[in-house]
N, C-alpha and C. Protein backbone atom coordinates (compact mmCIF):
# COMPACT_ATOMS: atom_id res chain seq x y z
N UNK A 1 25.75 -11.93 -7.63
CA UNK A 1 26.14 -10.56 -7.93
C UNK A 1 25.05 -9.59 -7.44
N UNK A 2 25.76 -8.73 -6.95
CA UNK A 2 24.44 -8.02 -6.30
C UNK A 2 23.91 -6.58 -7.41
N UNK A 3 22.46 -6.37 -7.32
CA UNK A 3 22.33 -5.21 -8.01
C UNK A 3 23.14 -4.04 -8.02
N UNK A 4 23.13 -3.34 -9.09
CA UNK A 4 23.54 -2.57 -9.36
C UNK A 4 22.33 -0.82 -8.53
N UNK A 5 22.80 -0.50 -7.36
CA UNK A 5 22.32 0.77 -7.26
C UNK A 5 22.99 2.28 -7.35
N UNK A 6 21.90 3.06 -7.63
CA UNK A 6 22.34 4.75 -7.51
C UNK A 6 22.78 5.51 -6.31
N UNK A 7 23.79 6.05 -6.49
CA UNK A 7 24.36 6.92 -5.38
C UNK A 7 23.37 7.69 -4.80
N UNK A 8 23.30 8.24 -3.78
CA UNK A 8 22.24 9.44 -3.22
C UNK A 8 22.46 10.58 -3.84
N UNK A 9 23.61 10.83 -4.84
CA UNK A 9 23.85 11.86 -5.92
C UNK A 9 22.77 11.44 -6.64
N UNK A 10 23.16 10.08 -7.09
CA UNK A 10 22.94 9.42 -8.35
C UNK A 10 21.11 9.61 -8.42
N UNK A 11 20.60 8.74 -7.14
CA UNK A 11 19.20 9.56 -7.16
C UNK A 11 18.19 10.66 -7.76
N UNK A 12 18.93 11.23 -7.09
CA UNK A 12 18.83 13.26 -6.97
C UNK A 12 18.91 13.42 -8.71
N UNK A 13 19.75 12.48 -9.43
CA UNK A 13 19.86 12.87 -10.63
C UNK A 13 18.71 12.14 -11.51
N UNK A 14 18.61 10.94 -11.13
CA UNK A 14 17.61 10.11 -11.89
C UNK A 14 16.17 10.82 -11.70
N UNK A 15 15.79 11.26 -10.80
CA UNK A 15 14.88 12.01 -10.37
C UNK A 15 14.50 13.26 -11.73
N UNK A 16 15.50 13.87 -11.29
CA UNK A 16 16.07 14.98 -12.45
C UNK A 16 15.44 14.74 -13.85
N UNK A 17 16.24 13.64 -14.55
CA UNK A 17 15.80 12.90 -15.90
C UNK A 17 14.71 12.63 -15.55
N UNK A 18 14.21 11.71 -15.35
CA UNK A 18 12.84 11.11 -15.46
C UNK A 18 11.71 12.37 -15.16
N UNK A 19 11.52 13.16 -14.65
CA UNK A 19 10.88 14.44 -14.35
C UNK A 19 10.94 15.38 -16.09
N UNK A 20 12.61 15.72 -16.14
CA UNK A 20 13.25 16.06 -17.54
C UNK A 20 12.10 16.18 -18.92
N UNK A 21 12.19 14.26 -18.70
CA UNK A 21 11.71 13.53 -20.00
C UNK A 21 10.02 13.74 -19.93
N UNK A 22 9.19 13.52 -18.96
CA UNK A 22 7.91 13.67 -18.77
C UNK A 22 7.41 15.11 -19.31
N UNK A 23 8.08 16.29 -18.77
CA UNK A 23 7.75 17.26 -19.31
C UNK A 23 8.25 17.92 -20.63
N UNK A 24 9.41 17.00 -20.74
CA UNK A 24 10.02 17.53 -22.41
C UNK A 24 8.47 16.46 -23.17
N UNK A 25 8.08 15.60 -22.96
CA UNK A 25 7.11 14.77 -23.81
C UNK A 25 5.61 15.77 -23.94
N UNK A 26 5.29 16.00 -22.50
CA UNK A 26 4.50 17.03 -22.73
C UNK A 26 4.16 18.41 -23.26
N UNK A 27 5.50 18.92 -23.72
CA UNK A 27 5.71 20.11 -24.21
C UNK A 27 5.48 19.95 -25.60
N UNK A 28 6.06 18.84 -26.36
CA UNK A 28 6.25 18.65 -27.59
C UNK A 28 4.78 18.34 -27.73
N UNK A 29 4.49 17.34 -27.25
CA UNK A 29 2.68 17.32 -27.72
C UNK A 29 2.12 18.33 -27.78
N UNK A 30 2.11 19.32 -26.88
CA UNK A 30 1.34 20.99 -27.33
C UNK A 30 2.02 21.62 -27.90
N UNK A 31 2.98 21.25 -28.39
CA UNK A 31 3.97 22.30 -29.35
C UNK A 31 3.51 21.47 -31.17
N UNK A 32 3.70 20.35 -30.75
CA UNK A 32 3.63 19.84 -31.94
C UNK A 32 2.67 17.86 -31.69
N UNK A 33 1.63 18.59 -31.48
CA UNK A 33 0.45 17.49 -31.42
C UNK A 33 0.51 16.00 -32.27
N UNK A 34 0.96 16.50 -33.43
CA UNK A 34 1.04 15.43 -34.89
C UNK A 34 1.97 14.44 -34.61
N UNK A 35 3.35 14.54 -33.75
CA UNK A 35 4.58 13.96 -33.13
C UNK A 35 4.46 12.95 -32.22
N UNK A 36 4.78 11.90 -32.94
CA UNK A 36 4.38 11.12 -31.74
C UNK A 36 2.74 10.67 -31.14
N UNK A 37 1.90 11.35 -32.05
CA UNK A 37 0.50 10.87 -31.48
C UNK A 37 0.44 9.38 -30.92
N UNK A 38 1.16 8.37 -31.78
CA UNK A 38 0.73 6.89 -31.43
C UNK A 38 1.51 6.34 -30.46
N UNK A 39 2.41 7.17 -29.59
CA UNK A 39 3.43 6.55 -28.50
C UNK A 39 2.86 7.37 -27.17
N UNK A 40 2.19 6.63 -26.19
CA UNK A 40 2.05 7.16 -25.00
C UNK A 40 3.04 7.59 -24.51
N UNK A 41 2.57 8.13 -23.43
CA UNK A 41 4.02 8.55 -22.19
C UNK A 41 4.04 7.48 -21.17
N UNK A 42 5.16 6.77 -20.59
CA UNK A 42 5.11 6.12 -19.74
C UNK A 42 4.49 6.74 -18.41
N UNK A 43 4.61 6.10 -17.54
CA UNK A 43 4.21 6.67 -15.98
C UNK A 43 4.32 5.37 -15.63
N UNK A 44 5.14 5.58 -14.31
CA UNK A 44 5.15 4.58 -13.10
C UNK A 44 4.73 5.51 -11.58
N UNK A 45 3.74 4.55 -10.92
CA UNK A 45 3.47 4.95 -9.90
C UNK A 45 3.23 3.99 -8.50
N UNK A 46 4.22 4.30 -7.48
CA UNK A 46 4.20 3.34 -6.51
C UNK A 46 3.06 3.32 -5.64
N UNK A 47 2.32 2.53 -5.16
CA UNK A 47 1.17 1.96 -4.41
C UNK A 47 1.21 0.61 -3.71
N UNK A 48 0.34 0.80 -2.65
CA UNK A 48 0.93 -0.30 -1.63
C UNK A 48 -0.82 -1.19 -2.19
N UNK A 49 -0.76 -2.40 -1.48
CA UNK A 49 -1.39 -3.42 -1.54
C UNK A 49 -2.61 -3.13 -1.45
N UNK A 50 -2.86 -2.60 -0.16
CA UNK A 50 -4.09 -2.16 0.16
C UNK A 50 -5.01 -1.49 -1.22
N UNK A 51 -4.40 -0.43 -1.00
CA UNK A 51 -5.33 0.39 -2.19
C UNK A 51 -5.30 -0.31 -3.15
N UNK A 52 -4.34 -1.23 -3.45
CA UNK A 52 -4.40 -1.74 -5.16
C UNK A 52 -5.67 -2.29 -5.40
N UNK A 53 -6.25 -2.54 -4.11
CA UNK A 53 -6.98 -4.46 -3.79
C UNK A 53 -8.56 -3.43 -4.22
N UNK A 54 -8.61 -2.08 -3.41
CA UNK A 54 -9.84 -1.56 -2.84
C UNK A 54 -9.74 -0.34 -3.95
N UNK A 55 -9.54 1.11 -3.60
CA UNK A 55 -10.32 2.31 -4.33
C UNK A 55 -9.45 2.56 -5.71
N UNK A 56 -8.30 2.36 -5.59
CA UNK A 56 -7.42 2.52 -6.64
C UNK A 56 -7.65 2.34 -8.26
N UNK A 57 -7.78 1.27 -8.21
CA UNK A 57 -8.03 0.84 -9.68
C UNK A 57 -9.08 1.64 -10.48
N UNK A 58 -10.22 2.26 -9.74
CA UNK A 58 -11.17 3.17 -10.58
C UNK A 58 -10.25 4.42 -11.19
N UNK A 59 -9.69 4.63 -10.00
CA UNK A 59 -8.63 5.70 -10.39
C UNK A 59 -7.55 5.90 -11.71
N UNK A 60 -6.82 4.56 -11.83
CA UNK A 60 -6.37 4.25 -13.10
C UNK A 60 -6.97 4.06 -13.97
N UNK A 61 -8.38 3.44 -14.16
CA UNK A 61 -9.10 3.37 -15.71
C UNK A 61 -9.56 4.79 -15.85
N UNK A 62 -9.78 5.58 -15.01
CA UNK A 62 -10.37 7.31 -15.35
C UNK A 62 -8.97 7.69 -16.06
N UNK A 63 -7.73 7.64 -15.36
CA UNK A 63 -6.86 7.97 -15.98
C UNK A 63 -6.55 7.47 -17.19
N UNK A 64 -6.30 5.98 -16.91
CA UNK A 64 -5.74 5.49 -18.74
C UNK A 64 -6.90 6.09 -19.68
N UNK A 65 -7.99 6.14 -19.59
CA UNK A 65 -9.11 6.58 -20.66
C UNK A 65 -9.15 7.82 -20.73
N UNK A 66 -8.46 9.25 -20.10
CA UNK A 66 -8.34 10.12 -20.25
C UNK A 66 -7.00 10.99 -20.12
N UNK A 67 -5.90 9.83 -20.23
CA UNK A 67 -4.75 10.70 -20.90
C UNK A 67 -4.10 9.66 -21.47
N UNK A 68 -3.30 10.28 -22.32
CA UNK A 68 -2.38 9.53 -23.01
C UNK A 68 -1.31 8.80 -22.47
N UNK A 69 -1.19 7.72 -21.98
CA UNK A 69 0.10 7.41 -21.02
C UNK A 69 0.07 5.44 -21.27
N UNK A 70 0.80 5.43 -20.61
CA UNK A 70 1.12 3.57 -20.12
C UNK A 70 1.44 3.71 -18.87
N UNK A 71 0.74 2.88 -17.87
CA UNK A 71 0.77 2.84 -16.62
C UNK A 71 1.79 1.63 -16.24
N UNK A 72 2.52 1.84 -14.93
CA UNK A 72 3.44 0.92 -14.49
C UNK A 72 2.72 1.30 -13.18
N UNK A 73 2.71 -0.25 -12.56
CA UNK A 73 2.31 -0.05 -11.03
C UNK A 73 3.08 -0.52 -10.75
N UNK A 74 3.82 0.11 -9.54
CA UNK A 74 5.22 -1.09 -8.65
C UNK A 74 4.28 -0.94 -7.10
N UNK A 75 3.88 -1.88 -6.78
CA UNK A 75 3.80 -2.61 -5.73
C UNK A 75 4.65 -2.21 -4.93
N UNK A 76 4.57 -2.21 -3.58
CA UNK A 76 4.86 -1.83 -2.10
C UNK A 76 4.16 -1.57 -1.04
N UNK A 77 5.04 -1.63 0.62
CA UNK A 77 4.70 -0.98 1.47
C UNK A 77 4.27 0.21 1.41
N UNK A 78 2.98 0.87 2.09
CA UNK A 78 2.94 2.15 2.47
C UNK A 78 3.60 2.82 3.10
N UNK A 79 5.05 2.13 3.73
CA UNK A 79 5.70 2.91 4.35
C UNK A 79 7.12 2.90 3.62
N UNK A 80 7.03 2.11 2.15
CA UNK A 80 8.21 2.16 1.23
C UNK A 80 8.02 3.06 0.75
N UNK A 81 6.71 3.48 0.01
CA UNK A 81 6.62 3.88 -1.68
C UNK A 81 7.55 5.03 -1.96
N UNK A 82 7.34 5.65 -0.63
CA UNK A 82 7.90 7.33 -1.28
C UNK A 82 9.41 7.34 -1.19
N UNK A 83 10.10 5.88 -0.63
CA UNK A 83 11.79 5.59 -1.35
C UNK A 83 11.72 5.47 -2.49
N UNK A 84 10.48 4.94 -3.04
CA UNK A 84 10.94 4.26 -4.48
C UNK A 84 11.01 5.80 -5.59
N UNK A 85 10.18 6.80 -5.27
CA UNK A 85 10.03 8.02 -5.40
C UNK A 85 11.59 8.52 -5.44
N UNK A 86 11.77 8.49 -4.34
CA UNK A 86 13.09 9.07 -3.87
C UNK A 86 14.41 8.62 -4.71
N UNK A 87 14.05 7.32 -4.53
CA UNK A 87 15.46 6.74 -5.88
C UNK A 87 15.37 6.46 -7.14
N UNK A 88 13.75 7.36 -7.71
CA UNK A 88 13.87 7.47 -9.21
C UNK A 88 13.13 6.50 -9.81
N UNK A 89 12.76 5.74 -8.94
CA UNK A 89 12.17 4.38 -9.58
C UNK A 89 10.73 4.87 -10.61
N UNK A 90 9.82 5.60 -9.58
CA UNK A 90 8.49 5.93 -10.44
C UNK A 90 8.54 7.61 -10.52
N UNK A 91 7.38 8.17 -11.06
CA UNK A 91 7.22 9.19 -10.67
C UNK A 91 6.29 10.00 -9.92
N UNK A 92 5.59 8.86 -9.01
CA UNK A 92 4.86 9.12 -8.16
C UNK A 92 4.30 8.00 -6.99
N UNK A 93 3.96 8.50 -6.10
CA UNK A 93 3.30 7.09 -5.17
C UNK A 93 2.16 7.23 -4.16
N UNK A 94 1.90 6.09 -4.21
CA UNK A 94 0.16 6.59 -2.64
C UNK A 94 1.17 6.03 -1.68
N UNK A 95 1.46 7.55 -0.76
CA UNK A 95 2.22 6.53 0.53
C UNK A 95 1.19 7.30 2.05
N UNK A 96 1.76 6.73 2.88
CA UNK A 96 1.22 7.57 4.08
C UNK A 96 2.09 8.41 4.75
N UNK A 97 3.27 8.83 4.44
CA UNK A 97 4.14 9.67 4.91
C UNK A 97 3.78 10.87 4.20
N UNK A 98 3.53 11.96 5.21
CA UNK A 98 3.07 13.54 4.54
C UNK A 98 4.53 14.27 3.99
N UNK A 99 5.60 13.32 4.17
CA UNK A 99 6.23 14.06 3.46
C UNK A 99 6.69 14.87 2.25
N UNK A 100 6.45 16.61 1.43
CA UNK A 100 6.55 17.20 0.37
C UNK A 100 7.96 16.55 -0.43
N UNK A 101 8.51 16.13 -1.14
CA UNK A 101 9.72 16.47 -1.69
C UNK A 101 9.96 17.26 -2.53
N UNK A 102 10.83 18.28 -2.76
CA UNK A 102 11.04 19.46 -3.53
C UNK A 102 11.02 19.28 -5.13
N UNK A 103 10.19 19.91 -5.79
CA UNK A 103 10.10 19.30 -7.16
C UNK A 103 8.41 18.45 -7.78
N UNK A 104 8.20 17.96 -6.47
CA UNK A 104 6.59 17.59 -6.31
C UNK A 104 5.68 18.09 -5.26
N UNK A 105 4.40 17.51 -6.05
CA UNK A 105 3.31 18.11 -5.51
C UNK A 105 2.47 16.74 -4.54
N UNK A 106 2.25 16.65 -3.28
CA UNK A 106 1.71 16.00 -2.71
C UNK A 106 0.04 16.63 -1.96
N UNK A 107 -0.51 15.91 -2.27
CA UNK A 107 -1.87 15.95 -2.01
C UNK A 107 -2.55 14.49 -0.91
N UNK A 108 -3.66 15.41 -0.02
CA UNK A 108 -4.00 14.04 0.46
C UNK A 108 -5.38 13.65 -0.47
N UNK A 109 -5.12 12.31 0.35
CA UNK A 109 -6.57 11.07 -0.98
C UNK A 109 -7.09 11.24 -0.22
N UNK A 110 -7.37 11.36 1.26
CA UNK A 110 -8.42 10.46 1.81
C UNK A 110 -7.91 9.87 3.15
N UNK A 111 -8.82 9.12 3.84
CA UNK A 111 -8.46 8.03 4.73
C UNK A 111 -8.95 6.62 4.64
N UNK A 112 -8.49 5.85 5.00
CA UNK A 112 -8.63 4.68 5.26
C UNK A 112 -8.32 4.03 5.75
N UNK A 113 -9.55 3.24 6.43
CA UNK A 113 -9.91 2.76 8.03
C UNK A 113 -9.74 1.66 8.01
N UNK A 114 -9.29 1.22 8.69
CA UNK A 114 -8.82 -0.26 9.10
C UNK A 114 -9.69 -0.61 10.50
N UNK A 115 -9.72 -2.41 10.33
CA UNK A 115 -10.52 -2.83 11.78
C UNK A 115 -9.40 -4.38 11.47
N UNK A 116 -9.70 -4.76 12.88
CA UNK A 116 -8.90 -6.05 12.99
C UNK A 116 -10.30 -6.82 12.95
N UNK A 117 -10.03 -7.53 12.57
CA UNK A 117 -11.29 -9.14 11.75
C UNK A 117 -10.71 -10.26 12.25
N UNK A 118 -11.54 -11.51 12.66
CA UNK A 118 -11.44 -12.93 12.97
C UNK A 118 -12.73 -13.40 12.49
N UNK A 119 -12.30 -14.54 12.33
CA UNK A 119 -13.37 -15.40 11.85
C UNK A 119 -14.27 -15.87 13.36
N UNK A 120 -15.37 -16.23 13.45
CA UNK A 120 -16.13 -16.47 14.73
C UNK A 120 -15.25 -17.22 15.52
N UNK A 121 -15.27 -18.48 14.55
CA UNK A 121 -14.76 -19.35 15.54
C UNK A 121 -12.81 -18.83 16.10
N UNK A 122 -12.89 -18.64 15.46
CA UNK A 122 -11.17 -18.19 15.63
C UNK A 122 -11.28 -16.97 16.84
N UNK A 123 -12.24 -16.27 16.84
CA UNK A 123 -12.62 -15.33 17.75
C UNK A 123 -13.00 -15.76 19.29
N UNK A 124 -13.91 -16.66 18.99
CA UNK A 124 -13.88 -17.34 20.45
C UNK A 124 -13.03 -18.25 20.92
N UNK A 125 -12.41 -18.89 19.93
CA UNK A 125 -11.09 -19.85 20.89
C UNK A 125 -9.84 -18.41 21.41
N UNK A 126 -9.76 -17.72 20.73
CA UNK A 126 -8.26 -16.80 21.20
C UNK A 126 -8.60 -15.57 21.97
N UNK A 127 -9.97 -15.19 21.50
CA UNK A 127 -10.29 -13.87 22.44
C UNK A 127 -12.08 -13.96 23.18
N UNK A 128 -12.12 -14.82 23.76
CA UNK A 128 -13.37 -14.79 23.95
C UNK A 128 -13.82 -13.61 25.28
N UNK A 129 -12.58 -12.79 25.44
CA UNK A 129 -13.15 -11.56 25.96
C UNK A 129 -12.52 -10.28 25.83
N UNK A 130 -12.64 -10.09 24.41
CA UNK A 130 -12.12 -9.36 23.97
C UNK A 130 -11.09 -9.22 23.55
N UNK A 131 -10.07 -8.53 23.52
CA UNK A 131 -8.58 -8.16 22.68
C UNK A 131 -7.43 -7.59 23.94
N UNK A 132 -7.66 -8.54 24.88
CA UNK A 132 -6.43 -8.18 25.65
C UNK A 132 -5.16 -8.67 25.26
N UNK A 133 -4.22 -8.17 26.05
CA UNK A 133 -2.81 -7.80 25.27
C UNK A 133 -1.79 -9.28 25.29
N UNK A 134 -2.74 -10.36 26.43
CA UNK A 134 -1.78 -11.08 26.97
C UNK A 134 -2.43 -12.09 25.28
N UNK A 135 -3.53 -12.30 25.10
CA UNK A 135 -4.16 -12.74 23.97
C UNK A 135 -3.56 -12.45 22.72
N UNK A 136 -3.24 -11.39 22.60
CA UNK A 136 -3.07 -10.68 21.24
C UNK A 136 -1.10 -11.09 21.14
N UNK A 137 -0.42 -11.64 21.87
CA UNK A 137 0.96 -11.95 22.04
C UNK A 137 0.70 -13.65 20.99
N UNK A 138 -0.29 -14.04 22.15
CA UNK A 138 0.07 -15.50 21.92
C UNK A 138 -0.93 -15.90 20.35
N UNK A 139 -2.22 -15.45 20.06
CA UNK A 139 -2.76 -15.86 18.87
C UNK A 139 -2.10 -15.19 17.32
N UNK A 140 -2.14 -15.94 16.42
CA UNK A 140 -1.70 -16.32 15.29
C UNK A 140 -2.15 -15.24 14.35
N UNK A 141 -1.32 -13.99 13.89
CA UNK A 141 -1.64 -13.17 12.99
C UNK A 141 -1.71 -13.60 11.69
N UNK A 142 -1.98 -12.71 11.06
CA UNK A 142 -2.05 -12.87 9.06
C UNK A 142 -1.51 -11.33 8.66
N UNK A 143 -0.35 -11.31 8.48
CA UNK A 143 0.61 -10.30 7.08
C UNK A 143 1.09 -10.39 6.18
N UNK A 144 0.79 -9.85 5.14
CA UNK A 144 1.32 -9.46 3.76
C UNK A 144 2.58 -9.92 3.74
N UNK A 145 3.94 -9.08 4.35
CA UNK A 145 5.14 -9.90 4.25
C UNK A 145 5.94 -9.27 5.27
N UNK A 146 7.18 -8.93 5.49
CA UNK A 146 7.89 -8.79 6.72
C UNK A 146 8.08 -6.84 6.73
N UNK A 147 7.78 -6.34 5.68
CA UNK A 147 7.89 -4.88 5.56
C UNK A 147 6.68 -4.83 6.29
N UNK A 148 5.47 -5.45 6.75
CA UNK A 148 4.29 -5.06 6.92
C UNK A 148 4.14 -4.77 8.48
N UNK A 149 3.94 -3.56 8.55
CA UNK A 149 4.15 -3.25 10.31
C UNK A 149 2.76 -2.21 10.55
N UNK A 150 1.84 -2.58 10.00
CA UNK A 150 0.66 -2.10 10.70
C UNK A 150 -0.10 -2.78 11.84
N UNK A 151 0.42 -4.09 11.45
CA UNK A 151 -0.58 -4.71 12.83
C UNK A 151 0.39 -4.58 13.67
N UNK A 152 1.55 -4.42 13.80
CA UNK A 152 2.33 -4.29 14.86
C UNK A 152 1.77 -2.30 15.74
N UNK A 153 1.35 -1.30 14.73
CA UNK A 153 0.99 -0.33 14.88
C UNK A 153 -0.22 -0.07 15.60
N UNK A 154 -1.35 -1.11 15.12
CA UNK A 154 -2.39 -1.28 15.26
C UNK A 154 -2.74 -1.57 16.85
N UNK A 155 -1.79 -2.49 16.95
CA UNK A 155 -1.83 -3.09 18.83
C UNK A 155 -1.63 -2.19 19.26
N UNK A 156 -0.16 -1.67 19.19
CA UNK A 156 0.01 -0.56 20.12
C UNK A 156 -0.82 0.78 20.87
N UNK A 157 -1.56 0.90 18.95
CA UNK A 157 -2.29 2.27 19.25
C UNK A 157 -4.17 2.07 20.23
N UNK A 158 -4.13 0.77 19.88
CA UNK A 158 -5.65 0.51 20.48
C UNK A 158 -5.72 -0.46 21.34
N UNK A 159 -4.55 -1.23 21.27
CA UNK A 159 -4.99 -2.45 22.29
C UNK A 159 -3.73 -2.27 23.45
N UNK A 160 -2.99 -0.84 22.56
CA UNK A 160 -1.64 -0.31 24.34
C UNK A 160 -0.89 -1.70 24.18
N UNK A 161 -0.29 -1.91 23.65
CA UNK A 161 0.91 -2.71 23.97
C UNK A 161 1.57 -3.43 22.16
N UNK A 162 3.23 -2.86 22.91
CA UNK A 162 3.82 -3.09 21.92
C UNK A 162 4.44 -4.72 21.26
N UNK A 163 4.45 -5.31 20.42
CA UNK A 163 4.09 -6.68 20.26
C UNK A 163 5.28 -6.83 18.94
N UNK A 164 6.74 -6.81 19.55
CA UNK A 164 8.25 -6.60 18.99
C UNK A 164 8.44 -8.43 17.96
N UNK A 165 7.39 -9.80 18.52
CA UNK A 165 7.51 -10.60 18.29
C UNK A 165 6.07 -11.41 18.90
N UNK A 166 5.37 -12.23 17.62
CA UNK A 166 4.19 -12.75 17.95
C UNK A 166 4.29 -13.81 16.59
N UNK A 167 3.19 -15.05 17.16
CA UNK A 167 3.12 -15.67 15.65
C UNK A 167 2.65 -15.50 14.71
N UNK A 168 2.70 -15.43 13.14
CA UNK A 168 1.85 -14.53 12.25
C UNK A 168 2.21 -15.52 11.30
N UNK A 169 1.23 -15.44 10.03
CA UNK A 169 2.10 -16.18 8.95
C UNK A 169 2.01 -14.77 7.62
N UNK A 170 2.78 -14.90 6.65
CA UNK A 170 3.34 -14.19 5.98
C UNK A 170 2.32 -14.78 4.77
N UNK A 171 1.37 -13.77 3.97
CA UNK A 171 1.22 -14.29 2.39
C UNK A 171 0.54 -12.69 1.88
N UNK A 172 2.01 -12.85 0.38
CA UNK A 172 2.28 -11.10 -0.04
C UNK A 172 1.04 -10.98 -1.09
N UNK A 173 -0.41 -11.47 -0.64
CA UNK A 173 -1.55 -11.10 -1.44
C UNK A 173 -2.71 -10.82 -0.62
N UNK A 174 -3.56 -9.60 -0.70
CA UNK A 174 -4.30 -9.39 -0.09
C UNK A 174 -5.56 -10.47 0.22
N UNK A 175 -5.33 -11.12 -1.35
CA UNK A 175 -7.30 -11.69 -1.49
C UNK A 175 -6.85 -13.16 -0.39
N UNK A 176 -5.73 -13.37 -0.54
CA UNK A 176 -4.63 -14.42 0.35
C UNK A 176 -5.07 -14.14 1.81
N UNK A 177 -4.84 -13.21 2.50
CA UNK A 177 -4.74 -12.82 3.48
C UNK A 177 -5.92 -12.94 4.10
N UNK A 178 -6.70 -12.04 3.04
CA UNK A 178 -8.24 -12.14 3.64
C UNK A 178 -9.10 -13.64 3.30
N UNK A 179 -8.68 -14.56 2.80
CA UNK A 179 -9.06 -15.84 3.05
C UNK A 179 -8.38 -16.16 4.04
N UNK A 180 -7.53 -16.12 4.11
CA UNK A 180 -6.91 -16.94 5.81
C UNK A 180 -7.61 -16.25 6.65
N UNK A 181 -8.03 -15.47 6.97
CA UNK A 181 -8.82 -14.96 8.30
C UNK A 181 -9.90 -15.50 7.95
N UNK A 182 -10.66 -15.38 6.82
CA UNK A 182 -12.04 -16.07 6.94
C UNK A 182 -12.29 -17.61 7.02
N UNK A 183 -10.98 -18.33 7.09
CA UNK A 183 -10.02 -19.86 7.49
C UNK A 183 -10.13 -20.12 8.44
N UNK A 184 -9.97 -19.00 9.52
CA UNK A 184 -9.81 -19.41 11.11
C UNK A 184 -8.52 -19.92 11.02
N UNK A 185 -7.41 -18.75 9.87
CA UNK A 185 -5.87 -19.23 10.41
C UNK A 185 -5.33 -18.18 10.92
N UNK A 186 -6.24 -17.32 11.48
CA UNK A 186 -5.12 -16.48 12.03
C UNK A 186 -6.20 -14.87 12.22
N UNK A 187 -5.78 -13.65 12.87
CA UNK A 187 -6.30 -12.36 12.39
C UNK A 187 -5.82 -11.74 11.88
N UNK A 188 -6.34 -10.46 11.46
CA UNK A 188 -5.92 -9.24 10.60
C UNK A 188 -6.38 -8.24 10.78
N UNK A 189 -5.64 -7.23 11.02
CA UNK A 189 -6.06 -5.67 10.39
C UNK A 189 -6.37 -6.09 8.98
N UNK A 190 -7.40 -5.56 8.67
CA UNK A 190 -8.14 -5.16 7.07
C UNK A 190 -8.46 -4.04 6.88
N UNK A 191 -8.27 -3.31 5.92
CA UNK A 191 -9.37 -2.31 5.43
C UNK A 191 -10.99 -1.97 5.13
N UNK A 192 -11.44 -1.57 5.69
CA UNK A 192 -12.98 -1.79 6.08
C UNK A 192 -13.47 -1.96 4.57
N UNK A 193 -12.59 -1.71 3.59
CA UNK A 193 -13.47 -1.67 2.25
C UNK A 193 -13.02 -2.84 1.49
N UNK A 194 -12.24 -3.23 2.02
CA UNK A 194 -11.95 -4.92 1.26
C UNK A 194 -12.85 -5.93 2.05
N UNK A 195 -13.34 -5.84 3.38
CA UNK A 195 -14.39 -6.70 3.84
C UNK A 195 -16.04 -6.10 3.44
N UNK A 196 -16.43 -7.52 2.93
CA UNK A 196 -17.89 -7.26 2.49
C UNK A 196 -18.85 -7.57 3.80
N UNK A 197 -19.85 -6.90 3.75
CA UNK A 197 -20.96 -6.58 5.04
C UNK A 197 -21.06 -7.91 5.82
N UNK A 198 -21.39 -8.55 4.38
CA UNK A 198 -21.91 -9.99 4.09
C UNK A 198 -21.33 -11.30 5.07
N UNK A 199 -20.15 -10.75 5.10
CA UNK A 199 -19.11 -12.05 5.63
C UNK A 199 -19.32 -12.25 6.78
N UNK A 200 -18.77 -13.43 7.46
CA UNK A 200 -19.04 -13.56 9.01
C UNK A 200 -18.30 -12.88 9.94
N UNK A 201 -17.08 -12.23 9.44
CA UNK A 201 -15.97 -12.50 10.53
C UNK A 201 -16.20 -10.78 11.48
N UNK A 202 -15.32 -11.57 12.65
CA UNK A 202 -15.73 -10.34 13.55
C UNK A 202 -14.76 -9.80 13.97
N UNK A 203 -15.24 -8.62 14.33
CA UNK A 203 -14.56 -6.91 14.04
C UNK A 203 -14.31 -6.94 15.73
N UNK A 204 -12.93 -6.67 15.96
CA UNK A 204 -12.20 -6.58 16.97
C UNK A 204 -12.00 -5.34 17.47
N UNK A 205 -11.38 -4.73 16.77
CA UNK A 205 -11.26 -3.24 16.86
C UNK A 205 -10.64 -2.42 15.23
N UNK A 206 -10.80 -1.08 15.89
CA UNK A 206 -10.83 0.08 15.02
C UNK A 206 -9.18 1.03 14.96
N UNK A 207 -9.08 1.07 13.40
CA UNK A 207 -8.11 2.54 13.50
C UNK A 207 -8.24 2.88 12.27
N UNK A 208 -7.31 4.01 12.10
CA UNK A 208 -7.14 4.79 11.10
C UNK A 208 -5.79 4.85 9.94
């Protein structure tokens, strides 16, 4: 049986409510403080992998310790979150699409830099001169899961060539991911702040 989803009305409306209820909760607390003191406010907020792994989490303990709420994290692509937004799911998300939607407020965080990483040895059997394109077809990637299209982004934008089909293996955990590269099973785009100084593996190239 397949899920049950919301119309693109239906959306637009859930949106509505859930927005509704957040600020009817907040009103009553400054209207009437005593109400409800011992029941947080929910909050769900969509975030992709990356950040969960790296700057994020400081972010949520400042928050849970300074407002009243219960946090829901839903997991995703950076190039999902702001559907899940869209169909009501949370009421907010870290995505990379600058897109405003009417009703919210979008702000930027920041950037974060990505480099493609191999382990030495994995570096000199597949690219021992560098990151050419005919190389980067045939050696063995590492992604999160099949929504994950940055390293497909990544080639294009720095190494010029588009890469529609290559071998990769799939595992939907970061700390996952980044052990297989430091395995010598494969490379990765990483985020420069999930790799420690410390480690061996070597830095291929750069983006944003």
């Amino acid at each position: 049986m397949k899920p049950v989803r919301a119309t693109a009305a239906g959306e637009v409306l859930l949106r509505h409510v859930n927005t509704l209820n957040l600020l009817e909760d907040e009103a009553l607390r400054e209207i009437r403080p005593q109400v409800d003191a011992d029941e947080p406010v929910p909050l769900a907020i969509a975030v992709n992998a990356d950040s969960l792994a790296t700057w994020l989490p400081d972010v949520f303990w400042h928050l849970i310790n300074t407002r009243d709420i219960t946090l829901e994290v839903v997991r995703d692509d950076q190039e999902h979150t702001l559907e899940r937004l869209l169909q009501g799911d949370v009421m907010g998300c870290v995505s990379s699409q600058r897109t405003s939607l009417r009703g919210f407020n979008s702000h930027p965080l920041g950037v974060m830099v990505y480099r493609c990483y191999a382990a030495p040895g994995f570096a000199r059997r597949w690219f021992p001169d560098g990151l050419p394109a005919h190389a980067a077809r045939k050696a063995p990637a590492v992604l999160f899961d099949r929504k994950d299209t940055l390293h497909s982004k990544f080639m294009e934008q720095c190494v010029g060539v588009r890469m529609p089909r290559y071998p990769c293996h799939y595992l939907p955990d970061t700390k996952a991911v980044f052990a297989a590269v430091q395995h010598s099973a494969g490379y990765s785009v990483l985020p420069c702040l999930q790799v420690a100084w410390r480690t061996a593996m070597r830095h291929l190239a750069t983006s944003r």
